[in-house]
C-alpha atoms as a PDB file:
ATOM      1  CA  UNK A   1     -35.149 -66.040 -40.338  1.00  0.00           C
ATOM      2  CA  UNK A   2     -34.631 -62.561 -39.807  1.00  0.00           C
ATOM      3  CA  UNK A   3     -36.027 -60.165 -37.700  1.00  0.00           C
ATOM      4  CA  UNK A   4     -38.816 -57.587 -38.539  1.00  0.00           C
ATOM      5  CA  UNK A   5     -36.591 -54.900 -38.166  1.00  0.00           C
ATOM      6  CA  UNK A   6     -39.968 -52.210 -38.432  1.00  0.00           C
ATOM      7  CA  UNK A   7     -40.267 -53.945 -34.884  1.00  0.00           C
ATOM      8  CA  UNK A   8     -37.897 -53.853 -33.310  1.00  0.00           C
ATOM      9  CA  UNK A   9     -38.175 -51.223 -30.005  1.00  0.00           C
ATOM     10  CA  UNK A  10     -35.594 -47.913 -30.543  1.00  0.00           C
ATOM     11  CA  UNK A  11     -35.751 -48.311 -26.297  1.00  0.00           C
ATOM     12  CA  UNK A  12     -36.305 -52.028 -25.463  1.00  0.00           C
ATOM     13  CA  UNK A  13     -33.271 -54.764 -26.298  1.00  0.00           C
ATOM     14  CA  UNK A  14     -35.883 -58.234 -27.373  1.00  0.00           C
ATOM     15  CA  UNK A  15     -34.474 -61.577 -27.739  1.00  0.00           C
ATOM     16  CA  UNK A  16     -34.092 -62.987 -31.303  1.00  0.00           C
ATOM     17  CA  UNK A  17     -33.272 -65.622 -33.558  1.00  0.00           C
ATOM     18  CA  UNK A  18     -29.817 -66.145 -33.866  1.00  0.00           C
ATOM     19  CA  UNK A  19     -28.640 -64.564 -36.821  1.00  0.00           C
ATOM     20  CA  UNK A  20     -27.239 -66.632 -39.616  1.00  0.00           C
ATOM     21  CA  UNK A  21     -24.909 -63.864 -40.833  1.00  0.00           C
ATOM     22  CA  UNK A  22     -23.058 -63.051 -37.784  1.00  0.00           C
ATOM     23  CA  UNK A  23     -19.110 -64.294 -37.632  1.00  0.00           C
ATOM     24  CA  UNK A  24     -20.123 -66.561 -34.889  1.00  0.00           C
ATOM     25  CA  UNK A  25     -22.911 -68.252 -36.620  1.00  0.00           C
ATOM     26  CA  UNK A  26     -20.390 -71.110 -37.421  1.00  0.00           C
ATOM     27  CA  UNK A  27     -20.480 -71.756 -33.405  1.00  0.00           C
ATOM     28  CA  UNK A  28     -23.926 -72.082 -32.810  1.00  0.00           C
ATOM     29  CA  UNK A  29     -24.054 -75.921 -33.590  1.00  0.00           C
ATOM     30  CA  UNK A  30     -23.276 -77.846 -29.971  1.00  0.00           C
ATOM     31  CA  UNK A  31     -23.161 -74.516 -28.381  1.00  0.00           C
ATOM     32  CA  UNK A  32     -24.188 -75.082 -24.886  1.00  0.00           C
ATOM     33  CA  UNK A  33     -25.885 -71.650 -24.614  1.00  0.00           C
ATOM     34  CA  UNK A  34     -26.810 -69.417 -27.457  1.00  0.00           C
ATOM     35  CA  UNK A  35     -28.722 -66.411 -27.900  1.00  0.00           C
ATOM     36  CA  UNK A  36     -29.223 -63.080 -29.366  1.00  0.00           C
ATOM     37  CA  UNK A  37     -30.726 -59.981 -28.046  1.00  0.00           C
ATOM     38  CA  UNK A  38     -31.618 -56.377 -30.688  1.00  0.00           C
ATOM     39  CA  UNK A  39     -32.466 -53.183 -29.720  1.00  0.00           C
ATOM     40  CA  UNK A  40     -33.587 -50.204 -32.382  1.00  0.00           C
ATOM     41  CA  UNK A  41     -31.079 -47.485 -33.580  1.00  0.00           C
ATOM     42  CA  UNK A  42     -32.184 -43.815 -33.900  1.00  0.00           C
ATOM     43  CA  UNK A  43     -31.971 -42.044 -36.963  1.00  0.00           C
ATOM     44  CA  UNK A  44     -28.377 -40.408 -37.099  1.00  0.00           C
ATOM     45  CA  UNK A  45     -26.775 -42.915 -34.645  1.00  0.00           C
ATOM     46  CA  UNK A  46     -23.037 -43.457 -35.490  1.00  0.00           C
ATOM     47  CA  UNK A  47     -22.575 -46.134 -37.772  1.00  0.00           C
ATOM     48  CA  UNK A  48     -19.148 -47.094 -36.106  1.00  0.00           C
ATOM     49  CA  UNK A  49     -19.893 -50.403 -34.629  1.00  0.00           C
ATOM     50  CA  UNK A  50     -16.506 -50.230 -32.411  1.00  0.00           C
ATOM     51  CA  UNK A  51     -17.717 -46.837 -30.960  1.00  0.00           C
ATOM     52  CA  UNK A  52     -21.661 -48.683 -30.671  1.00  0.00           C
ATOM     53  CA  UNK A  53     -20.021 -51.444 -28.464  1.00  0.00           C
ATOM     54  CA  UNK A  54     -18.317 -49.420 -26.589  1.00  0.00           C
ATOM     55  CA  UNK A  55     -20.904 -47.394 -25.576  1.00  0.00           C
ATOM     56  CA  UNK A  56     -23.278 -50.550 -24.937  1.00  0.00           C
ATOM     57  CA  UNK A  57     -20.324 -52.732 -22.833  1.00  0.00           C
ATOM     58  CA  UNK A  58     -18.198 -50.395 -21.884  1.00  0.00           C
ATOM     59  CA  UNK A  59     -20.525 -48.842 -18.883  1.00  0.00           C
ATOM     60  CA  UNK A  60     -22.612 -51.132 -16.909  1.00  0.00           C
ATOM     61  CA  UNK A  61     -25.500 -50.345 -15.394  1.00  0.00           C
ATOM     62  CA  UNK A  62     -24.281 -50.386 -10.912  1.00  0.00           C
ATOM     63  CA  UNK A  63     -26.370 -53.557 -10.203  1.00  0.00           C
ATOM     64  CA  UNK A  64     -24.623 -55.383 -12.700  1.00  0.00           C
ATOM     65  CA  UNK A  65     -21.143 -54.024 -11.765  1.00  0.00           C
ATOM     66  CA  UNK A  66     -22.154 -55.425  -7.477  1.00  0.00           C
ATOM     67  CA  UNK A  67     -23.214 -58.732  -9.491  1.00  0.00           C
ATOM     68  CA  UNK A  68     -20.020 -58.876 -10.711  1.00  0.00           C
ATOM     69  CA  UNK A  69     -18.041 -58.272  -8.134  1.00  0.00           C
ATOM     70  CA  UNK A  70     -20.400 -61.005  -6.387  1.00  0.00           C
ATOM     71  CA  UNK A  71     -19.399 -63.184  -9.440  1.00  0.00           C
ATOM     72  CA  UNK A  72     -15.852 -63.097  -8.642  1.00  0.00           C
ATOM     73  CA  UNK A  73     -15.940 -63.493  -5.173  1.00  0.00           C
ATOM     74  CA  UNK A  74     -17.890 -66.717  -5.717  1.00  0.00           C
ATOM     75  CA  UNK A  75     -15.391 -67.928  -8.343  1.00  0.00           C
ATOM     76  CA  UNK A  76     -12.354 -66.470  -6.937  1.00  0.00           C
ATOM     77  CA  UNK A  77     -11.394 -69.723  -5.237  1.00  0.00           C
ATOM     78  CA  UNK A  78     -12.543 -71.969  -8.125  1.00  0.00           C
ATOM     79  CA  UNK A  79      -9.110 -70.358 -10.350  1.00  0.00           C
ATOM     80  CA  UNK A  80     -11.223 -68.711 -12.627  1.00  0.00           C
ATOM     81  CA  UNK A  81     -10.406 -65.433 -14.126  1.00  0.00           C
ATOM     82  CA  UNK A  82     -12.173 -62.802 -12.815  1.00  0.00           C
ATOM     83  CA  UNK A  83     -13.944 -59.558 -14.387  1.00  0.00           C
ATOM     84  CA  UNK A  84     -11.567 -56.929 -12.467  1.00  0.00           C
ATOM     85  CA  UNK A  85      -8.318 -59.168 -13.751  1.00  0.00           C
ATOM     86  CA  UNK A  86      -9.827 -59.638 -17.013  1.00  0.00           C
ATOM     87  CA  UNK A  87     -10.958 -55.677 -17.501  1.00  0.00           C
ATOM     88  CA  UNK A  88      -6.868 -54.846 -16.571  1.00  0.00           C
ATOM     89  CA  UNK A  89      -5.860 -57.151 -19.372  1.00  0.00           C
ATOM     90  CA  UNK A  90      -3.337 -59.944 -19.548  1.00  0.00           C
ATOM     91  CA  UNK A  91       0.099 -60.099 -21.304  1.00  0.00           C
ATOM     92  CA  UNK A  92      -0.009 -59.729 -24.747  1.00  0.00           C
ATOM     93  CA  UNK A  93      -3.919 -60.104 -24.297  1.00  0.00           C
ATOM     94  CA  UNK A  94      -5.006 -57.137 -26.658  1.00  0.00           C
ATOM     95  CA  UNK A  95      -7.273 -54.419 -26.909  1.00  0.00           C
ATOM     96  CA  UNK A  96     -10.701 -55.075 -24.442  1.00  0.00           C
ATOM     97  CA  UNK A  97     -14.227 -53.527 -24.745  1.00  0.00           C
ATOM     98  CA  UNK A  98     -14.890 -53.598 -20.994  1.00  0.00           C
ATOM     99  CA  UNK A  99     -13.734 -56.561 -19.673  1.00  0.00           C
ATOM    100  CA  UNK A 100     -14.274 -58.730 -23.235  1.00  0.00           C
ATOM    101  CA  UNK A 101     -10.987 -59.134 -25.355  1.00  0.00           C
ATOM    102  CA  UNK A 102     -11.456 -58.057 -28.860  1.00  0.00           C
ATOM    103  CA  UNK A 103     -11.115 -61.032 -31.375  1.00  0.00           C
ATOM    104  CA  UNK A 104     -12.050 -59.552 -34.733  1.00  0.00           C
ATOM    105  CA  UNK A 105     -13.310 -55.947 -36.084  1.00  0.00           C
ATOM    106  CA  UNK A 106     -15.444 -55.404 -39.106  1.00  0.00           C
ATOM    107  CA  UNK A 107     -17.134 -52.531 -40.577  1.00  0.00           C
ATOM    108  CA  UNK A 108     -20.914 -53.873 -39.117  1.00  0.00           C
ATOM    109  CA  UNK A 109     -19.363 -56.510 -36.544  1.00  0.00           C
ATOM    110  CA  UNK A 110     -17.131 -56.844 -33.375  1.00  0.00           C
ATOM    111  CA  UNK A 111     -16.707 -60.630 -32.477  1.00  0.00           C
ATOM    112  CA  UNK A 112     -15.799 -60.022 -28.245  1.00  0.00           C
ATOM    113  CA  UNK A 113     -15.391 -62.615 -26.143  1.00  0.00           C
ATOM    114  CA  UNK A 114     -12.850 -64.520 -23.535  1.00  0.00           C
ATOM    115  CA  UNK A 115     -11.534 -68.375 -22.662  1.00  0.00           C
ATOM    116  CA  UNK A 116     -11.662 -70.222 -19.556  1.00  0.00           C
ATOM    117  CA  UNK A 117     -10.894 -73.393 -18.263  1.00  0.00           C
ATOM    118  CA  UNK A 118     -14.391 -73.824 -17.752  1.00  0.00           C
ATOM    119  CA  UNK A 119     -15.705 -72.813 -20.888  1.00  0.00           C
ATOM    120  CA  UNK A 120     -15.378 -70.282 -23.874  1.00  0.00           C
ATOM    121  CA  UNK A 121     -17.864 -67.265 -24.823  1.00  0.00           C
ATOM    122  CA  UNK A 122     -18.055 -64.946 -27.539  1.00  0.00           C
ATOM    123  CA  UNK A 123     -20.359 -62.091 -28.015  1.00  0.00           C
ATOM    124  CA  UNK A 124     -20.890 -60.876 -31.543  1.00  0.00           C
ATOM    125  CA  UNK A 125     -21.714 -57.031 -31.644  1.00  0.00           C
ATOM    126  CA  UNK A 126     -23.628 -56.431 -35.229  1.00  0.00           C
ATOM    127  CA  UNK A 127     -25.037 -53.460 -36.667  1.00  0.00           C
ATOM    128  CA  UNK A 128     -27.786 -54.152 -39.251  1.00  0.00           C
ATOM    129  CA  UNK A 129     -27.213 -53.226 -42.822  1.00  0.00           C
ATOM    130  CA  UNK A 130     -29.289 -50.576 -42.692  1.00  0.00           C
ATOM    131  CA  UNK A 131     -28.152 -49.125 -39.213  1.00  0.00           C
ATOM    132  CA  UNK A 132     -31.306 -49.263 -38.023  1.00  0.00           C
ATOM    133  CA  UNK A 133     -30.793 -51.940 -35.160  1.00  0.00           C
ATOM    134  CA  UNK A 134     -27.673 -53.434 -33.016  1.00  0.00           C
ATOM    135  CA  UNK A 135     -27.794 -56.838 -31.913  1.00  0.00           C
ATOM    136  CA  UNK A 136     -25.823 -58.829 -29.608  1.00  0.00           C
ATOM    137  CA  UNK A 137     -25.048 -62.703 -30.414  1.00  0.00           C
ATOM    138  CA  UNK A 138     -23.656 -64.729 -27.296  1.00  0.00           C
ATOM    139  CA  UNK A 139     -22.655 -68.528 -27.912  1.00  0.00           C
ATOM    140  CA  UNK A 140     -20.772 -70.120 -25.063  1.00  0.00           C
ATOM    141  CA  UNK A 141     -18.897 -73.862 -25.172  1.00  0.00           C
ATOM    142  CA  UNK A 142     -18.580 -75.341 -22.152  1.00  0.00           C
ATOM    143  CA  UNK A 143     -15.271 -78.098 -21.069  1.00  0.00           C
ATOM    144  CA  UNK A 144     -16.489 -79.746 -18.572  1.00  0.00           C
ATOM    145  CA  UNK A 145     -19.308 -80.355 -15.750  1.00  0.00           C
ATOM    146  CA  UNK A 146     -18.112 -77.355 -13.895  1.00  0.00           C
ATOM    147  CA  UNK A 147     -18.641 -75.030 -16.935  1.00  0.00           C
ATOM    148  CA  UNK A 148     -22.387 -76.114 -17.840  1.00  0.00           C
ATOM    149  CA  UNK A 149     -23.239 -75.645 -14.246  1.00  0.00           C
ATOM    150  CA  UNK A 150     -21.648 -72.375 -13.911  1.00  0.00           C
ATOM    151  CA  UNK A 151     -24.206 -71.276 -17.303  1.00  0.00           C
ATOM    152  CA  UNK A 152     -26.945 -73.004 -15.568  1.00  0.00           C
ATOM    153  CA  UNK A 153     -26.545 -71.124 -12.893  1.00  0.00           C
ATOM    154  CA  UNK A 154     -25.831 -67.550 -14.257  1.00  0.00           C
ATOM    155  CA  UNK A 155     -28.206 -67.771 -17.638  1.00  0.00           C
ATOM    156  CA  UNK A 156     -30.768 -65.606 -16.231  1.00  0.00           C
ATOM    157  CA  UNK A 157     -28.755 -63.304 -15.027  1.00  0.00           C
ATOM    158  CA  UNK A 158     -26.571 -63.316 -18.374  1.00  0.00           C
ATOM    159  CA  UNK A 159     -30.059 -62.600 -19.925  1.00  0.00           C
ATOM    160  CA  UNK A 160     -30.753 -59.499 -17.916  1.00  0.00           C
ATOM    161  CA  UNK A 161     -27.333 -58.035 -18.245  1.00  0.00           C
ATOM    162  CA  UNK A 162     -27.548 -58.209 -22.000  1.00  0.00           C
ATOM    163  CA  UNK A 163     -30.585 -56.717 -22.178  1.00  0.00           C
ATOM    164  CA  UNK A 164     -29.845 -53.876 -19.746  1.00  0.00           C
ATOM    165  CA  UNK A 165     -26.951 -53.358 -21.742  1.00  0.00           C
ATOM    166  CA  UNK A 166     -28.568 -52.327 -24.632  1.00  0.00           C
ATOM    167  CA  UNK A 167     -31.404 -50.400 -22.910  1.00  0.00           C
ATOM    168  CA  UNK A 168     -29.166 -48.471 -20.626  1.00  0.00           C
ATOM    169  CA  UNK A 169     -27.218 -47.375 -23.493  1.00  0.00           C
ATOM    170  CA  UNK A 170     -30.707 -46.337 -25.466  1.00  0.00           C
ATOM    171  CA  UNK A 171     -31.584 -44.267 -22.556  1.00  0.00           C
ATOM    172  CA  UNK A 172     -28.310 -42.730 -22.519  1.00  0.00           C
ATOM    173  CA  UNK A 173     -29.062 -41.618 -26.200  1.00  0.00           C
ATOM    174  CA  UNK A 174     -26.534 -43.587 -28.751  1.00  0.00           C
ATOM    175  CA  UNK A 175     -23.771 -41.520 -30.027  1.00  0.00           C
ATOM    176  CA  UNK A 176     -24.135 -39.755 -33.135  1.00  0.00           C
ATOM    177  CA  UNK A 177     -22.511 -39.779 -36.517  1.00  0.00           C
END
């Protein structure tokens, strides 16, 4: 179903259905975590989705950036990657919005996301067709115990991040055409 786009909040990011258009749609089924959060375009906002994610992922609010340094010094040990490894790239790991590796560019979609030994996540970036809304599509696969745990565990806080995303760039006022 989609979204009421006449509702949806030029300043305030609201969860929604997950969209059956999005590239990652064919993940959703056994997903262990999947969700999708939109948040109103103005009039006049750019219509180029790489420069949209950017600005959304690119600059995170500073209580999310001392969460995630928290993040990695609680999985440091555990041999996962880390944000601060992940944001200075890996051999012959590609182009990165933030810390996310780009997997796929389209004119209305970026398909972002990373893989772990614990699990696998991708974050679709989508522009609505008629530019008036962004949303952001996470699914996330876990491998083993250790994986689902670690979602358990940080889902609320993925939640808020998301979400503050999206705001904080609204408040910054999204870049023009």
């Amino acid at each position: 179903m989609a979204p009421d786009r006449e509702s949806i909040s030029p300043s305030y990011a609201r969860r929604e259905e997950l969209p059956s258009g999005a590239r990652v749609a064919g993940l959703y089924r056994g997903a262990f975590l999947a969700d999708a959060y939109a948040i109103g375009l103005p009039k006049g906002a750019t219509p180029d989705i790489m420069v949209l994610a950017r600005f959304a992922f690119e600059r995170p609010a500073p209580w999310v950036e001392r969460l995630m340094a928290l993040r990695d010094r609680l999985v440091g040990g555990f041999g996962l990657k880390k944000a601060s490894d992940l944001r200075a790239g890996t051999a012959g790991g590609g182009p990165r919005i933030g810390f996310f590796r780009i997997y796929e560019t389209h004119a209305d979609e970026v398909v972002l996301g990373e893989d772990d030994r614990h699990l696998d996540f991708r974050v679709s970036v989508m522009r609505s067709p008629a530019g008036d809304s962004l949303t952001a599509v996470t699914v996330v696969h876990c491998h083993n115990l250790f994986g689902r745990n670690y979602i358990r565990l940080i889902a609320p806080f993925h939640r808020l991040v998301v979400r503050s995303a999206l705001q904080q760039a609204a408040r910054a006022g999204w870049p023009a055409r």
